[in-house]
Protein backbone atom coordinates (compact mmCIF):
# COMPACT_ATOMS: atom_id res chain seq x y z
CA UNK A 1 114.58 21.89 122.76
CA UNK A 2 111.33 20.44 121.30
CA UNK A 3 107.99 21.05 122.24
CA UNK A 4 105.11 19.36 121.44
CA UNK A 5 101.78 21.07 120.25
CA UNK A 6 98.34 19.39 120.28
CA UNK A 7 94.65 20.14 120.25
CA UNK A 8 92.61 19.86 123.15
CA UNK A 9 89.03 20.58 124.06
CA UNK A 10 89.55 22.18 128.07
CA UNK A 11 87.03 23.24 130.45
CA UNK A 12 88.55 25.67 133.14
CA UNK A 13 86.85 26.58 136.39
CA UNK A 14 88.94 30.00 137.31
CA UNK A 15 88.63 32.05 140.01
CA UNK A 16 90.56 35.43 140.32
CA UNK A 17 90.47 38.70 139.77
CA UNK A 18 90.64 41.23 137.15
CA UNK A 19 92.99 43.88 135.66
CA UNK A 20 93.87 46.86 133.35
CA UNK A 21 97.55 47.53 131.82
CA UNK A 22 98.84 48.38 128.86
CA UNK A 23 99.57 45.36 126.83
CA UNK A 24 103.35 46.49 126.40
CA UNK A 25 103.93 46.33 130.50
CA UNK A 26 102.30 42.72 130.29
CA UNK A 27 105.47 41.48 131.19
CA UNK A 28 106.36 43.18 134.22
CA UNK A 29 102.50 44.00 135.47
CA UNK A 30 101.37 40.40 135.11
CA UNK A 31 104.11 38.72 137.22
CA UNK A 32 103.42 41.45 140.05
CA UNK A 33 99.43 40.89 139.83
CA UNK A 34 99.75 36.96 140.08
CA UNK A 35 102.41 37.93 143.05
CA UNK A 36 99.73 40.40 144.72
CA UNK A 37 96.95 37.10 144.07
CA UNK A 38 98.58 34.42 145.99
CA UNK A 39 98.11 36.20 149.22
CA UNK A 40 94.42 35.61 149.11
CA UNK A 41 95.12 32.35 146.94
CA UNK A 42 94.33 30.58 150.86
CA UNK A 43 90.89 31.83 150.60
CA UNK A 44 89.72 30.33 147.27
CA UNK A 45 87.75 26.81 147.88
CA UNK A 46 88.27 23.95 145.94
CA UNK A 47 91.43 25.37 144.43
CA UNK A 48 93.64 22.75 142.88
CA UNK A 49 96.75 24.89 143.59
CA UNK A 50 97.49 25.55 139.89
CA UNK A 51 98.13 29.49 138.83
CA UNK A 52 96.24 30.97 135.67
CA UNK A 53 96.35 33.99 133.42
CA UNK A 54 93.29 34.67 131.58
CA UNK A 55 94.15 37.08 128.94
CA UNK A 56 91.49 39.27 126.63
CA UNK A 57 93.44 39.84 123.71
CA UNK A 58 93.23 43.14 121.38
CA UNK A 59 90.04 43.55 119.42
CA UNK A 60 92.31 45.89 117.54
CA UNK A 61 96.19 45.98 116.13
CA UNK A 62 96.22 49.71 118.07
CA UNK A 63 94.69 49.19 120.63
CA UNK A 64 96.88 49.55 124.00
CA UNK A 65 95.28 48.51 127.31
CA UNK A 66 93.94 44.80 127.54
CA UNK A 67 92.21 42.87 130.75
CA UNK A 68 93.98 40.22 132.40
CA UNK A 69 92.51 37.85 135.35
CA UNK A 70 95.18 36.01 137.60
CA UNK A 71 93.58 33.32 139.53
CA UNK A 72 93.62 29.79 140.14
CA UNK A 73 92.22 26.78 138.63
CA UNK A 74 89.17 25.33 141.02
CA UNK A 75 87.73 21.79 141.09
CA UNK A 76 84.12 22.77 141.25
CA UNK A 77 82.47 26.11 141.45
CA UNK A 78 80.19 26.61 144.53
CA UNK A 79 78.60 29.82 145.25
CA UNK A 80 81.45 31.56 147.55
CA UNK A 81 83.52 34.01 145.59
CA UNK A 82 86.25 36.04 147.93
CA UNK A 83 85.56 39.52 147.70
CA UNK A 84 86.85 41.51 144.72
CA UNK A 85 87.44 38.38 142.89
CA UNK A 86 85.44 36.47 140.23
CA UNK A 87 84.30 33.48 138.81
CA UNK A 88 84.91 32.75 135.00
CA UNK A 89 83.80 28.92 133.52
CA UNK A 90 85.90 28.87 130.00
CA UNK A 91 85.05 25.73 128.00
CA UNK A 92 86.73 25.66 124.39
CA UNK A 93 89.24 24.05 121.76
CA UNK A 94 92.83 25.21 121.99
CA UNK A 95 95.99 24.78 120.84
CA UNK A 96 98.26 23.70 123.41
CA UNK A 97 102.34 23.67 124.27
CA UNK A 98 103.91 23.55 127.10
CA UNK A 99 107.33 24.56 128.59
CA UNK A 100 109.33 26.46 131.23
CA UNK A 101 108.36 30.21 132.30
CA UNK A 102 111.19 31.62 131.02
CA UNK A 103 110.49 30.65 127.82
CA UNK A 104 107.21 32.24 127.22
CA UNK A 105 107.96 34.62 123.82
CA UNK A 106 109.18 30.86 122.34
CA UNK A 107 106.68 29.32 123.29
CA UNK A 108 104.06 31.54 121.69
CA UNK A 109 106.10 31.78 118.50
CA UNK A 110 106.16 27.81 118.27
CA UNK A 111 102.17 27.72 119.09
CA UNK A 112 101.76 30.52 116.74
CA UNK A 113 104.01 28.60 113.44
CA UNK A 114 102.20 25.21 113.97
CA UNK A 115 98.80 26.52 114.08
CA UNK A 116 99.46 28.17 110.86
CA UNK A 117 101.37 25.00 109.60
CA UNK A 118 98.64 23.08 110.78
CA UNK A 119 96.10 25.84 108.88
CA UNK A 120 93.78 26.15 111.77
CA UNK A 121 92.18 29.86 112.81
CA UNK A 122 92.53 31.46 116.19
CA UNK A 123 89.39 32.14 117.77
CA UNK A 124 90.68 35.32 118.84
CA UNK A 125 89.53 37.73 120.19
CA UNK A 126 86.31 35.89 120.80
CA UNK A 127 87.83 33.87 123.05
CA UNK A 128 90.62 33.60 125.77
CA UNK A 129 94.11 33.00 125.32
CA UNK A 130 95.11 31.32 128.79
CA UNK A 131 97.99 30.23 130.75
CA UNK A 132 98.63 27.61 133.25
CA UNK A 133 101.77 27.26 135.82
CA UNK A 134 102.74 24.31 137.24
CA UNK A 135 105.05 24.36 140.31
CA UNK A 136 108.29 21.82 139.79
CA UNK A 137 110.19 21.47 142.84
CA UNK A 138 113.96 23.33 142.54
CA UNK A 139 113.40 24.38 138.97
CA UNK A 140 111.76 27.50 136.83
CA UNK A 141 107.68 26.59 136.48
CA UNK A 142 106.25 25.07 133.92
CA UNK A 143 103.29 27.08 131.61
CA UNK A 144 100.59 25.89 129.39
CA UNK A 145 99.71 28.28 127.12
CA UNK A 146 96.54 27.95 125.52
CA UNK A 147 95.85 29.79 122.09
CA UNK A 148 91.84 29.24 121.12
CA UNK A 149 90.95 27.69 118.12
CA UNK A 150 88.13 27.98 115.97
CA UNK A 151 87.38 24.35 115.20
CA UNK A 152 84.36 23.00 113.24
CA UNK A 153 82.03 20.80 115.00
């Protein structure tokens, strides 16, 4: 299958809330979070119905634990925040591809070759690296992943 990478410039109005897990469990602790989150998805306003995944990545190659946020994507911030969640206002260049859920390590591994092919720098971990489901009816999700770029302005 081919997937298409681009740059975009993407301002994200998230809100959701925040965890700890080892970066090795990502897979399994993630999923269950964002599970956990749509119960109280009802009570975010302005929410345009799209999941996210905000992930800090590593500062260091050994480090272990990373923060997460699972939220959703909001229209327009206005001062009510649910309790024990947060709101995060992410405005930045990324690289972009998109594809189904369950192919998420590809996916990364594609973003990753063409933004060395393409010899741009991640802007990591200054920045983000973020995710974006889409519901499709009858079929596996489809996910944005967003890798940040460093891009000269």
């Amino acid at each position: 299958m081919m997937f298409m990478c681009k740059v975009v410039t993407k301002d994200f109005k998230i809100i959701g809330m925040k965890h700890k897990g080892y970066f090795n469990d990502y897979g399994e602790t993630v999923p269950k979070a964002a599970q956990q989150f749509l119960e109280y998805a009802k009570d975010i306003p302005n929410n345009t119905g799209l999941e996210v995944t905000v992930y800090e990545p590593p500062k260091q190659p050994t480090q272990l634990e990373g923060i997460f946020l699972v939220g959703m994507l909001v229209n327009e911030h206005n001062d009510f925040v649910p309790e024990g969640m947060e709101y995060m206002h992410i405005q930045h260049s990324y690289a972009v591809i998109k594809g189904k859920g369950t192919e998420m390590g590809n996916l990364y591994s594609v973003l990753d070759k063409w933004i060395l092919e393409q010899s741009y720098d991640r802007a990591t971990p200054e920045q983000y690296i973020i995710e974006v489901y889409h519901p499709v009816q009858d079929d596996v999700e489809d996910v944005e992943v967003y890798i940040p770029l460093k891009i000269n302005e």
